[in-house]
C-alpha atoms as a PDB file:
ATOM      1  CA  UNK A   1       0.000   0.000   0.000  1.00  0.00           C
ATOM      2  CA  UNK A   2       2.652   2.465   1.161  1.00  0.00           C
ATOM      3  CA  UNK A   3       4.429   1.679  -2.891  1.00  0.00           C
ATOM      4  CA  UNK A   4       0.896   2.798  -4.090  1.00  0.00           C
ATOM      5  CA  UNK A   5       1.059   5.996  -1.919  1.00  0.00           C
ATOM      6  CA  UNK A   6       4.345   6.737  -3.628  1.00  0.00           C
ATOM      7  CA  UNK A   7       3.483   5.807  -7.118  1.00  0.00           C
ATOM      8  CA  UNK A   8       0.279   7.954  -7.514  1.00  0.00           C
ATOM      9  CA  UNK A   9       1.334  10.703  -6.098  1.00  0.00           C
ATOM     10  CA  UNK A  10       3.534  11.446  -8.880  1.00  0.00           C
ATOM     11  CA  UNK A  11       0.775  11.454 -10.955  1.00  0.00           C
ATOM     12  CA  UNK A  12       1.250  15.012 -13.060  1.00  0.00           C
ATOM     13  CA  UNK A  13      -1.606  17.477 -14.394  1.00  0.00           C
ATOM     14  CA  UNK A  14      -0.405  20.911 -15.345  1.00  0.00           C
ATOM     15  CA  UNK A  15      -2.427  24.119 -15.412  1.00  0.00           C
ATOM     16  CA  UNK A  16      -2.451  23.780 -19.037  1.00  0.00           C
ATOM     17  CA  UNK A  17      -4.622  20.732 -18.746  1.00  0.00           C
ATOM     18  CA  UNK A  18      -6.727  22.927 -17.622  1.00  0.00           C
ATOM     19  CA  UNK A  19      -7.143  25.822 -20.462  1.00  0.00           C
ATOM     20  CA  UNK A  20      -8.892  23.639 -23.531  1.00  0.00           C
ATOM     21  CA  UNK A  21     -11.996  23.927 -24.798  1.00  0.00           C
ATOM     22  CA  UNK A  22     -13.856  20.451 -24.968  1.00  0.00           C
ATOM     23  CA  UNK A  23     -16.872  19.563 -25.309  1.00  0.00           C
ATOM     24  CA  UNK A  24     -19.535  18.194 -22.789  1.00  0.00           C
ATOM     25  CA  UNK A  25     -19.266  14.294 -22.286  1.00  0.00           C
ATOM     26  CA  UNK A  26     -21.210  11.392 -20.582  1.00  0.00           C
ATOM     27  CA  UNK A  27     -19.554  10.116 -17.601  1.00  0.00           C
ATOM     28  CA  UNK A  28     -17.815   6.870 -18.318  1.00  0.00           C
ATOM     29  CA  UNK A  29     -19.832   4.624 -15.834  1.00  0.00           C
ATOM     30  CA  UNK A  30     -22.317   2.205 -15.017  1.00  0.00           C
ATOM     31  CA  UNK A  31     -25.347   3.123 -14.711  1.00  0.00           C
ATOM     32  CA  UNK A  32     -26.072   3.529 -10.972  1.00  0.00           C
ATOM     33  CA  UNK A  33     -29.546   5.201  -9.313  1.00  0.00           C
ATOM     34  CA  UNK A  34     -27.496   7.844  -7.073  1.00  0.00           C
ATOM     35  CA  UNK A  35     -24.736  10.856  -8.180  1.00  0.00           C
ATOM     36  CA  UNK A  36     -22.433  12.020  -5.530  1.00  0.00           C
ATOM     37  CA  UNK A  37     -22.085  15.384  -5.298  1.00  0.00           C
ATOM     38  CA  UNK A  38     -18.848  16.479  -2.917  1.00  0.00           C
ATOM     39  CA  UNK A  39     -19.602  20.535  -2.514  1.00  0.00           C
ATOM     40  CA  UNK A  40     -16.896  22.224  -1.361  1.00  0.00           C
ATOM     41  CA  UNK A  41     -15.032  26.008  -0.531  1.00  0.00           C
ATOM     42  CA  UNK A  42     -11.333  24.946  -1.579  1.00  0.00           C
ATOM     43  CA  UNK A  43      -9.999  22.321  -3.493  1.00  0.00           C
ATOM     44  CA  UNK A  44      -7.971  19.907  -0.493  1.00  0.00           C
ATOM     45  CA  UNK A  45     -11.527  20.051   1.323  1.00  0.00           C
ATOM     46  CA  UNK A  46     -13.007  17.037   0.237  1.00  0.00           C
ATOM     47  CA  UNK A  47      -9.760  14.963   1.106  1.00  0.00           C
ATOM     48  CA  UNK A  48      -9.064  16.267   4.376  1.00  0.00           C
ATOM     49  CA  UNK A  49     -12.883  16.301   5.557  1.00  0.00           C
ATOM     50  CA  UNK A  50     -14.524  13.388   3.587  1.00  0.00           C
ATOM     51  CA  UNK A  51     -11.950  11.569   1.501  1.00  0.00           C
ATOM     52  CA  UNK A  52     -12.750   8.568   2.481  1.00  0.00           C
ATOM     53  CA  UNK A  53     -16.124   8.539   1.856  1.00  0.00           C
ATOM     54  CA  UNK A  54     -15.158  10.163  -1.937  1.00  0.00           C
ATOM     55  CA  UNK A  55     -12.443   7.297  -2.363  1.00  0.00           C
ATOM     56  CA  UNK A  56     -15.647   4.540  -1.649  1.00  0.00           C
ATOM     57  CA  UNK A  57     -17.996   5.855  -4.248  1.00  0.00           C
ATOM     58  CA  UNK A  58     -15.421   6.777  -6.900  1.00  0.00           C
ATOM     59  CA  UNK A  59     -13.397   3.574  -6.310  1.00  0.00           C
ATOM     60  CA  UNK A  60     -17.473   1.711  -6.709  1.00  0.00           C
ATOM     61  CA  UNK A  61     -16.989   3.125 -10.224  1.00  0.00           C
ATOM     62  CA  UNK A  62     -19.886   5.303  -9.630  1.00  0.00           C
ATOM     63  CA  UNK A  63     -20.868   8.420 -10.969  1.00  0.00           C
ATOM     64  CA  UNK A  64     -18.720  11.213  -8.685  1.00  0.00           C
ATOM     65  CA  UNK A  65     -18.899  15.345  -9.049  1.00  0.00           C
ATOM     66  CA  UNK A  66     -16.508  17.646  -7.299  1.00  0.00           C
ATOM     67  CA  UNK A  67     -17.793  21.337  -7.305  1.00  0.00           C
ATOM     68  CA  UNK A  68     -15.210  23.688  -5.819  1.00  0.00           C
ATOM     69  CA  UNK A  69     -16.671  27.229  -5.242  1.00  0.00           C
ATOM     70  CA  UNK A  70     -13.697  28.901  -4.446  1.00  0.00           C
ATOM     71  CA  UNK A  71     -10.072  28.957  -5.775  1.00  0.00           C
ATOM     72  CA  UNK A  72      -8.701  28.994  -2.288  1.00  0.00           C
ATOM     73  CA  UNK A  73      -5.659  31.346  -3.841  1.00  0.00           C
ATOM     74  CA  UNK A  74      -6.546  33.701  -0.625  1.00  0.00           C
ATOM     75  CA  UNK A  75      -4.717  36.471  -2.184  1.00  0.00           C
ATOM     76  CA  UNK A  76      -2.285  33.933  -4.069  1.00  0.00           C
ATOM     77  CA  UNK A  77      -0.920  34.334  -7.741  1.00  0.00           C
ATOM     78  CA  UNK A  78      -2.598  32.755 -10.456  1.00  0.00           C
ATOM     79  CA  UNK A  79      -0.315  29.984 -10.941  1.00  0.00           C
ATOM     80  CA  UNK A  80      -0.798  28.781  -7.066  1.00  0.00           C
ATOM     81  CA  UNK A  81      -4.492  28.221  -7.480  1.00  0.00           C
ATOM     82  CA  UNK A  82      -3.828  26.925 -11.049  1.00  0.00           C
ATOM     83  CA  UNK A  83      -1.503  23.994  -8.865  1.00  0.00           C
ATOM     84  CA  UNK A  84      -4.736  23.691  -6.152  1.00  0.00           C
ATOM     85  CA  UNK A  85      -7.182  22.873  -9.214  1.00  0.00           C
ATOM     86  CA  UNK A  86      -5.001  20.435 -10.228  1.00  0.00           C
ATOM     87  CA  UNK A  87      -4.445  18.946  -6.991  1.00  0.00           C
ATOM     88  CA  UNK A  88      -7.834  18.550  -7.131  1.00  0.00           C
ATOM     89  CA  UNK A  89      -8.164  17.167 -10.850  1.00  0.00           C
ATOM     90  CA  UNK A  90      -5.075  14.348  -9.487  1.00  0.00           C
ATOM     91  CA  UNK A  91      -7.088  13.647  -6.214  1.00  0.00           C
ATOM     92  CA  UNK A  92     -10.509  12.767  -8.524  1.00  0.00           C
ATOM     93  CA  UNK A  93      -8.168  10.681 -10.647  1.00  0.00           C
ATOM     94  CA  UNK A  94      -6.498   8.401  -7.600  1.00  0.00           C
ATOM     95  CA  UNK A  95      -9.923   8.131  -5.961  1.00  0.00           C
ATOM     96  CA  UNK A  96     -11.539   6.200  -8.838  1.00  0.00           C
ATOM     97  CA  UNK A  97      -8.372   3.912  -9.421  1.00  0.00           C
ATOM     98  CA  UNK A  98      -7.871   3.300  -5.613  1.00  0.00           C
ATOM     99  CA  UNK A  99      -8.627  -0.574  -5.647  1.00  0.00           C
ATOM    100  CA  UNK A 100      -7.243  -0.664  -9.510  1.00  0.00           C
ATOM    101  CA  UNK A 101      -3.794  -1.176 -11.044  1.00  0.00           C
ATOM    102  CA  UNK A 102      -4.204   1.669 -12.817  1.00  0.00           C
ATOM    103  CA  UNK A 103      -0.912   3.330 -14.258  1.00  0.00           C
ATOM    104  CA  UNK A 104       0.401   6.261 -11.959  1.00  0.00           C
ATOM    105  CA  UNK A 105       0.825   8.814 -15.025  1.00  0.00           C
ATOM    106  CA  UNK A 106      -2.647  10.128 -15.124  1.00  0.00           C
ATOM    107  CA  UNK A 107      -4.436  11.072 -18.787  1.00  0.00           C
ATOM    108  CA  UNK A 108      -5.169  14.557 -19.009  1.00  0.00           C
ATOM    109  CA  UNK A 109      -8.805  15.845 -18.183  1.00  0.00           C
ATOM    110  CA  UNK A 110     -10.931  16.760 -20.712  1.00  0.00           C
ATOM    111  CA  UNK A 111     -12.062  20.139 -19.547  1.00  0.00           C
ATOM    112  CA  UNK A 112     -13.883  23.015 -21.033  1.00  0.00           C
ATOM    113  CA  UNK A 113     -15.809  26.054 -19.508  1.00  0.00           C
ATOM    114  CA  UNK A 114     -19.708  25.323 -19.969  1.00  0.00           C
ATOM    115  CA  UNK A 115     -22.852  27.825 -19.211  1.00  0.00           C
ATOM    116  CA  UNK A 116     -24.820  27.237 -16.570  1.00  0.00           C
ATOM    117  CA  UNK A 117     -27.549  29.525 -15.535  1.00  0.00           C
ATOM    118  CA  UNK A 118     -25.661  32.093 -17.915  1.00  0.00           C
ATOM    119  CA  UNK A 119     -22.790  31.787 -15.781  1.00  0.00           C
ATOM    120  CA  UNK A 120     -19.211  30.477 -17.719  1.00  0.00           C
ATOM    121  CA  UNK A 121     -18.091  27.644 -15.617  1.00  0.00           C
ATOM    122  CA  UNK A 122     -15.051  25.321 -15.953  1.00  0.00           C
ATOM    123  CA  UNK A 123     -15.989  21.486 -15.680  1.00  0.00           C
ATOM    124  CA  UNK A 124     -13.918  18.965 -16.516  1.00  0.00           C
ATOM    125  CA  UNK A 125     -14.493  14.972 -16.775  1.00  0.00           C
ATOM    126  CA  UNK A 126     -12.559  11.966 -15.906  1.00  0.00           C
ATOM    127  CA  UNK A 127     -13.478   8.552 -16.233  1.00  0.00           C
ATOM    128  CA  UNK A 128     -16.366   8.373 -13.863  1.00  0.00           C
ATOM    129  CA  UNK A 129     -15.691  12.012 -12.397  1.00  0.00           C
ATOM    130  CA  UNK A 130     -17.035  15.465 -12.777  1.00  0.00           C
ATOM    131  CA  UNK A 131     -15.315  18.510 -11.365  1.00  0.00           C
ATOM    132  CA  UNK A 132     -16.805  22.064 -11.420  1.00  0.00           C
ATOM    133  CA  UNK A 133     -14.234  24.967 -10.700  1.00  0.00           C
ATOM    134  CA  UNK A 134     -16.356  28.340  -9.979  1.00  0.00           C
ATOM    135  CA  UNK A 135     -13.287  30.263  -8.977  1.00  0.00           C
ATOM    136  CA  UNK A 136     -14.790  32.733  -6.725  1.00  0.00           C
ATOM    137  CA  UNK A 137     -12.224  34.238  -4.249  1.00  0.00           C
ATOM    138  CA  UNK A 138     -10.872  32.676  -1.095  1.00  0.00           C
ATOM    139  CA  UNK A 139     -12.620  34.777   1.614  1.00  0.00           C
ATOM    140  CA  UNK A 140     -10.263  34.393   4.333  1.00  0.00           C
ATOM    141  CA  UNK A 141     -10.629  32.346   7.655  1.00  0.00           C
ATOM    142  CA  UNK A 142     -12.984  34.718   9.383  1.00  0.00           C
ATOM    143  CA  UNK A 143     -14.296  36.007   6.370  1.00  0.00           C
ATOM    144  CA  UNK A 144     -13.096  39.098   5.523  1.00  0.00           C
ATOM    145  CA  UNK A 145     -12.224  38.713   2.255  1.00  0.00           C
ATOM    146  CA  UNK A 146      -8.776  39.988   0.581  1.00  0.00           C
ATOM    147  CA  UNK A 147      -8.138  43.382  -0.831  1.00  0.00           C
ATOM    148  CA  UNK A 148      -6.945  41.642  -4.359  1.00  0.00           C
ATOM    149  CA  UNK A 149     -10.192  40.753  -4.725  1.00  0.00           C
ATOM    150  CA  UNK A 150     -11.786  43.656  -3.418  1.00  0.00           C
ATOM    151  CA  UNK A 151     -12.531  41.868  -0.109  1.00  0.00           C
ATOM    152  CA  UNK A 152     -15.269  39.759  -1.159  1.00  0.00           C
ATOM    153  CA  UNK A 153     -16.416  36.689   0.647  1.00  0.00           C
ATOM    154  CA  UNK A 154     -19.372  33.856   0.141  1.00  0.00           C
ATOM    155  CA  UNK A 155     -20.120  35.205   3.858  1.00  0.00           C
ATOM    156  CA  UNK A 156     -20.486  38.168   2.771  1.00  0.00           C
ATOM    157  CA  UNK A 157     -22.710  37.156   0.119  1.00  0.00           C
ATOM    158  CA  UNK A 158     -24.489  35.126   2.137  1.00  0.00           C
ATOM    159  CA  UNK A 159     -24.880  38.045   4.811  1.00  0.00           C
ATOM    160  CA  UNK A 160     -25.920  40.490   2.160  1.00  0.00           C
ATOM    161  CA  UNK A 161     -23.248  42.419   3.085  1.00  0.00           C
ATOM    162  CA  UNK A 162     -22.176  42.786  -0.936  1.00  0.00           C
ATOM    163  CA  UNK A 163     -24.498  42.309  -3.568  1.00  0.00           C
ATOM    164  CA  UNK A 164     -22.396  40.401  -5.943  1.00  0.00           C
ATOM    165  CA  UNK A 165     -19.042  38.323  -6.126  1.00  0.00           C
ATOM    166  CA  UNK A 166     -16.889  37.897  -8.935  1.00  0.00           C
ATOM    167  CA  UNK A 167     -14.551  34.735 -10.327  1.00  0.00           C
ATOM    168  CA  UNK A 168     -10.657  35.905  -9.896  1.00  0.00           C
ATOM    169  CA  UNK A 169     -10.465  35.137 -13.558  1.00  0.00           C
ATOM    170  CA  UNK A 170     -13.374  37.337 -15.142  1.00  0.00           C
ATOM    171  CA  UNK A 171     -15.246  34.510 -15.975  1.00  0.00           C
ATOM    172  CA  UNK A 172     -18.680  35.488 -14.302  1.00  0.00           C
ATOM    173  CA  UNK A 173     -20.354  37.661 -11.694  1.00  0.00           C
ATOM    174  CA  UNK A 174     -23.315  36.253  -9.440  1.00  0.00           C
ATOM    175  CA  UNK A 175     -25.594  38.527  -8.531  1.00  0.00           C
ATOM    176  CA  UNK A 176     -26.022  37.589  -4.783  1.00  0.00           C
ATOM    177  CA  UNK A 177     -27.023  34.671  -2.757  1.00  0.00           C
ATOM    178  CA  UNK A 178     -29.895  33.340  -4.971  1.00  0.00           C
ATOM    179  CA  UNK A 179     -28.113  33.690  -7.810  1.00  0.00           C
ATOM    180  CA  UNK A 180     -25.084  31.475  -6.423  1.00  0.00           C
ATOM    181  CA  UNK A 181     -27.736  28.614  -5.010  1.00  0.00           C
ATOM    182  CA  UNK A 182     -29.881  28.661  -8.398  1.00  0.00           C
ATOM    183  CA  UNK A 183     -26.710  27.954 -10.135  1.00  0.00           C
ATOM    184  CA  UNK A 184     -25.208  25.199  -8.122  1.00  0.00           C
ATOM    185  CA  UNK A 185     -28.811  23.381  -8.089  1.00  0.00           C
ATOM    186  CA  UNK A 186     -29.064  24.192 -12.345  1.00  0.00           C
ATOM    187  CA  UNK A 187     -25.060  22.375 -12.264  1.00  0.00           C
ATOM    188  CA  UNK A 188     -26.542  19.666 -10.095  1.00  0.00           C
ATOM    189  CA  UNK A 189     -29.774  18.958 -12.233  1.00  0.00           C
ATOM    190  CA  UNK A 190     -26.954  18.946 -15.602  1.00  0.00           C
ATOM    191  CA  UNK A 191     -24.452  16.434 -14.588  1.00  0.00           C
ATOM    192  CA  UNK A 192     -27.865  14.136 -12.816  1.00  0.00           C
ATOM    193  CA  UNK A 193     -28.781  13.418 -16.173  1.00  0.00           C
ATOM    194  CA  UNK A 194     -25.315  13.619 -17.541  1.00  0.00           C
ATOM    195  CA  UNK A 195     -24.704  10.501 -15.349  1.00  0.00           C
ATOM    196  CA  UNK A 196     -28.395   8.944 -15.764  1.00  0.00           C
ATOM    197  CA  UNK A 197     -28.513   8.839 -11.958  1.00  0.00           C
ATOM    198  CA  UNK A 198     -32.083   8.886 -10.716  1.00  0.00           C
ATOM    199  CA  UNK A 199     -30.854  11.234  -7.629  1.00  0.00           C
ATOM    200  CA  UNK A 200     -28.135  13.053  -6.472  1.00  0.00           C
ATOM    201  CA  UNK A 201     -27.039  12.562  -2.609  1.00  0.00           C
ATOM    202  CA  UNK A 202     -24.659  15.583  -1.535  1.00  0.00           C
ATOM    203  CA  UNK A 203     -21.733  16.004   0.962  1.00  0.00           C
ATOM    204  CA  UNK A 204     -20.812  19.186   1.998  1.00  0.00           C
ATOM    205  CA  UNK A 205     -19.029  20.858   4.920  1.00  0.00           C
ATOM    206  CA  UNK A 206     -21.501  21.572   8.154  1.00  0.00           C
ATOM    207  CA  UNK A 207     -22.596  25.329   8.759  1.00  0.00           C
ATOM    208  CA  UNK A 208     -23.612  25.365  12.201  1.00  0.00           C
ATOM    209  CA  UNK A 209     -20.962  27.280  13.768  1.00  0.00           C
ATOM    210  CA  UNK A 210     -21.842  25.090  17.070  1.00  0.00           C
ATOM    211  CA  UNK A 211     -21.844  21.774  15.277  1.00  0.00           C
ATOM    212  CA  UNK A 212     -18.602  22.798  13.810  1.00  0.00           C
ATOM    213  CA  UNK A 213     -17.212  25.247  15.910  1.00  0.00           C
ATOM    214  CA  UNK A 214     -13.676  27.308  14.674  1.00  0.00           C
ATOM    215  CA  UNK A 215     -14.021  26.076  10.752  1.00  0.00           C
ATOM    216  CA  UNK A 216     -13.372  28.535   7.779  1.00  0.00           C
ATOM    217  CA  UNK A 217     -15.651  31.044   6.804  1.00  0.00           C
ATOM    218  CA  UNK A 218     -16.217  29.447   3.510  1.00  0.00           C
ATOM    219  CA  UNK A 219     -16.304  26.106   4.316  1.00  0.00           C
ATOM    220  CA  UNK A 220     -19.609  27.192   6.434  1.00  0.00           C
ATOM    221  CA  UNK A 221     -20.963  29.113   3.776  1.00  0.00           C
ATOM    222  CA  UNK A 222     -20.621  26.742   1.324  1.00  0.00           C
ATOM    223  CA  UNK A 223     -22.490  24.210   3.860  1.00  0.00           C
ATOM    224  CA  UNK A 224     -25.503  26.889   4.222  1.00  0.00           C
ATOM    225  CA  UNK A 225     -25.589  27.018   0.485  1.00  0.00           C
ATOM    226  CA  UNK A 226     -25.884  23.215   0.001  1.00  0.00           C
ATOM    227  CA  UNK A 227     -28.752  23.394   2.805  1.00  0.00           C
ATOM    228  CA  UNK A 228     -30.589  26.032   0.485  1.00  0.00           C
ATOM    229  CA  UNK A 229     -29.922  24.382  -2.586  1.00  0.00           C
ATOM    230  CA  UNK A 230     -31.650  21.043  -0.377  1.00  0.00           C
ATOM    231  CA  UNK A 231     -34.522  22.884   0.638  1.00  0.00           C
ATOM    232  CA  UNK A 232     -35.087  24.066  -3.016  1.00  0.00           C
ATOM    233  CA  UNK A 233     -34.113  20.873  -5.339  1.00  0.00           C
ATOM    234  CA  UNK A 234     -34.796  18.000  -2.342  1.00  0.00           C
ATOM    235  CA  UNK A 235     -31.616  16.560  -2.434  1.00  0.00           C
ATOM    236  CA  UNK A 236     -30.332  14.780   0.564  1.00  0.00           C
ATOM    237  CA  UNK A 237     -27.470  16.045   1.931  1.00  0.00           C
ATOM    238  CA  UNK A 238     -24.409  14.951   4.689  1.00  0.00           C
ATOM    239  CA  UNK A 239     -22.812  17.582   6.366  1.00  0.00           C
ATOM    240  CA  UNK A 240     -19.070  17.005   8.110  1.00  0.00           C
ATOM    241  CA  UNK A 241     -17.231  18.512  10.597  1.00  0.00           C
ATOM    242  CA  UNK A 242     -14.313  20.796   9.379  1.00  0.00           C
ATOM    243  CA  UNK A 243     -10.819  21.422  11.728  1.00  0.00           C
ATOM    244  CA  UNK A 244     -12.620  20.811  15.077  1.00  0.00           C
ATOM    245  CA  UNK A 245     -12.353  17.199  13.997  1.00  0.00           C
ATOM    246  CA  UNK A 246      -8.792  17.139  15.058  1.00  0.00           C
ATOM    247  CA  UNK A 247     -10.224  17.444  19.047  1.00  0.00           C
ATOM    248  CA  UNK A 248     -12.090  13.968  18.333  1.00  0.00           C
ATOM    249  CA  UNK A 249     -10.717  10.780  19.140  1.00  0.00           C
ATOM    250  CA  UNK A 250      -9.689   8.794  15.418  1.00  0.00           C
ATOM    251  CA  UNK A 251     -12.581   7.103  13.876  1.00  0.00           C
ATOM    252  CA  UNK A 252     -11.300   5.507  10.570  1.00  0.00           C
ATOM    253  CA  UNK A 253     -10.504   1.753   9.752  1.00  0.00           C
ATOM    254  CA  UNK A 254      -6.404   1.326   7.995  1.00  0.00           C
ATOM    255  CA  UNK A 255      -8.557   1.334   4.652  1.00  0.00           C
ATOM    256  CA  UNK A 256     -10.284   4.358   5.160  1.00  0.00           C
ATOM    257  CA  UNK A 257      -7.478   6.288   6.717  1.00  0.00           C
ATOM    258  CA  UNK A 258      -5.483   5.111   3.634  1.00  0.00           C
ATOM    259  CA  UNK A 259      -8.104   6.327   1.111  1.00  0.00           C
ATOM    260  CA  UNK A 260      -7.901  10.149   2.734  1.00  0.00           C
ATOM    261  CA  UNK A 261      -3.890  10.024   2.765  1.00  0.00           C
ATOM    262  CA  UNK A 262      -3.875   8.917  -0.628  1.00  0.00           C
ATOM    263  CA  UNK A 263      -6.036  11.271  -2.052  1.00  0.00           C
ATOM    264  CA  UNK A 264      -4.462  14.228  -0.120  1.00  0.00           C
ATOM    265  CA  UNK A 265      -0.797  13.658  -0.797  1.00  0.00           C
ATOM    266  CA  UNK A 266      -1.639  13.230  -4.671  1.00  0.00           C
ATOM    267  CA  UNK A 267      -3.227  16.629  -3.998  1.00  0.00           C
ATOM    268  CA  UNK A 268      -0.620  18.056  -1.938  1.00  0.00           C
ATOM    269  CA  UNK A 269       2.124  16.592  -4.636  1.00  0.00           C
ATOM    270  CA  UNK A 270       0.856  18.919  -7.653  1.00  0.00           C
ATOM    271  CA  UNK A 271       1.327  21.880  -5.622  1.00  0.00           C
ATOM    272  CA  UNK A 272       4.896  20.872  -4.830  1.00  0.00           C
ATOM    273  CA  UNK A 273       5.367  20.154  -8.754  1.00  0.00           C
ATOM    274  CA  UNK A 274       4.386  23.762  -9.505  1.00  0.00           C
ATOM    275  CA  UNK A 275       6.794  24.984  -6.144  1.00  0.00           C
ATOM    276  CA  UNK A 276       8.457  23.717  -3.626  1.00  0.00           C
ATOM    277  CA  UNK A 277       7.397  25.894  -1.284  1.00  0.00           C
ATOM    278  CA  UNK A 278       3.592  25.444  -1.872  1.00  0.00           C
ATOM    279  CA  UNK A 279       3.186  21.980   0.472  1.00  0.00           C
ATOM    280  CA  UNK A 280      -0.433  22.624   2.249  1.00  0.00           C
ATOM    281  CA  UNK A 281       0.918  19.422   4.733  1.00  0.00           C
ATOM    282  CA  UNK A 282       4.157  21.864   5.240  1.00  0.00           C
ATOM    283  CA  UNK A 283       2.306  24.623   6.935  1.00  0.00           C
ATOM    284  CA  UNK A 284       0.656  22.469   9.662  1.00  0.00           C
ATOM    285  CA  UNK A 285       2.008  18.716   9.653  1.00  0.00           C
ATOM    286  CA  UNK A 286       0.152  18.149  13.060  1.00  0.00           C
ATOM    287  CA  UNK A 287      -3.557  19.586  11.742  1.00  0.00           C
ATOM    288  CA  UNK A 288      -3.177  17.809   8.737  1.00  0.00           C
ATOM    289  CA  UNK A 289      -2.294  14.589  10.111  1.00  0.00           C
ATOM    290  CA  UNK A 290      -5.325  14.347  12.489  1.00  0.00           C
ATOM    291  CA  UNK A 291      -7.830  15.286  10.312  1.00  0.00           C
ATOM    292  CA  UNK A 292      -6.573  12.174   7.540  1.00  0.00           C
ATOM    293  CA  UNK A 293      -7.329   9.983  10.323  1.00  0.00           C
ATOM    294  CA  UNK A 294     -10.992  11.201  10.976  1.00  0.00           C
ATOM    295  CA  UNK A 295     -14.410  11.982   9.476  1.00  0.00           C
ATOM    296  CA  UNK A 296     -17.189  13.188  11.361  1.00  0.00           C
ATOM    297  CA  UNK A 297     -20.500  13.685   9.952  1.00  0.00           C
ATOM    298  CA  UNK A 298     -23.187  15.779  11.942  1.00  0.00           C
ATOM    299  CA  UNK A 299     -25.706  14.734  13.503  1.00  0.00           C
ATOM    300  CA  UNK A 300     -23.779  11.645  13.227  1.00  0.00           C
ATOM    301  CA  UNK A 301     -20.717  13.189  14.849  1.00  0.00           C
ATOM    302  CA  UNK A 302     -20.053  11.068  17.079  1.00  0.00           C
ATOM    303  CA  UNK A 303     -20.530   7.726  15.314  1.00  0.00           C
ATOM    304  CA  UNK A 304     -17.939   6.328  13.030  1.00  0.00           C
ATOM    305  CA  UNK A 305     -19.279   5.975   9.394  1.00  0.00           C
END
């Protein structure tokens, strides 16, 4: 297992994988009754919160969709959020070969921006995976937002504290809350009968502050927008517990710990590629080594999964 570790995460996707122009294809997968929609503020999220669970349906060879609403550049350069999107392009691709002997070099994604809801959005496919890359700015911890990107937040969307909020790349502007939530559930309704699923079950991060008490500003808002977009589409969603997780006790079998180190250190490996100085796991070896060994879901929190 450890040789696997090592193998994938050389696996190599450059920004220019994703610049193309492709068109829109059918996930390459069996037909199953249920898509799995992994919402998220910042592309490592999903690994470090609910990798596990990711690595199990993608690995099932069902249909998967990553939707990443923010860049999480904070007030980064272009390139560094180019290397987080294809952290997150690697991670998709390890999940669905992690009981395979699939090589380690990983084909390029076929990716391409689409409309949806009028809105130019980049999605790209691989094998039996969908990822969405909105590209709305990082809106810092507490949620004050950066001055780069004239200090807008999805909390401050959310709060109506700003009427609008912009991708860092010019590549749309939603015009507040409802317009944000209308287009996640239009994306959601797309790629359910892209896949021919008859229902989509989400997984996002949990946005009661008490539930999850000292997580990021967008990984909250992100979780209130997947409630909305719940209430409005009836999707069932599972919410999970952000960095407090690393105050509960480990909860993960070898396999399931393995699945979330796996899919974070392929992550964590294209943002060395593009500098050695850009290792997330650098900045805080003891957070990030807790939270691979747990996943809490709320109001499950307490129970393993």
């Amino acid at each position: 297992m450890l040789f696997r570790f090592c193998c994938v995460a050389c696996i190599a996707v450059s920004a220019a994988t994703m610049s193309g122009c492709a068109g829109v294809r059918p996930y390459n997968v069996r037909l199953d009754e249920r898509l799995s929609a992994f919402i998220v503020a910042h592309p490592d999220d999903w690994q470090l919160f609910m990798g596990d669970v990711a690595v199990d349906e993608a690995s099932r060879h069902r249909p998967v969709l990553f939707v990443y609403l923010t860049t999480g550049g904070a007030d980064r350069s272009v390139e560094y959020w180019h290397s987080r999107e294809a952290g997150g392009l690697a991670s998709a691709y390890a999940a669905a070969n992690f009981d395979s002997a699939a090589s380690s070099e990983a084909p390029p994604s076929d990716c391409g921006q689409v409309a949806i809801q009028k809105h130019m959005v980049m999605r790209c496919n691989y094998a039996n995976t969908v990822s969405y890359f909105l590209r709305l700015p990082d809106g810092a911890v507490e949620g004050t937002g950066f001055a780069v990107t004239q200090m807008q937040s999805l909390k401050k969307l959310q709060d109506g504290e700003i009427g609008v909020i912009d991708a860092v790349d010019g590549s749309a502007t939603y015009q507040g809350w409802e317009d944000l939530s209308q287009t996640v559930g239009s994306l959601l309704i797309r790629e359910k009968q892209l896949s021919g699923a008859e229902s989509v079950q989400m997984h996002a991060p949990e946005p009661d502050a008490d539930a999850n008490p000292g997580d990021h500003s967008d990984h909250r808002a992100v979780g209130a927008l997947v409630q909305r977009v719940a209430a409005q589409y009836k999707f069932p969603a599972s919410y999970y517990i952000g960095y407090a997780i690393s105050q509960r006790r480990p909860n993960l079998s070898i396999k399931q710990a393995s699945a979330k180190m796996l899919v974070f250190m392929t992550y964590d490996q294209q943002r060395l590629n593009a500098n050695r100085r850009w290792s997330a796991y650098a900045e805080e070896p003891a957070n990030y080594s807790s939270w691979l060994f747990r996943t809490y879901r709320h109001p499950e929190a307490e129970a393993a999964h």
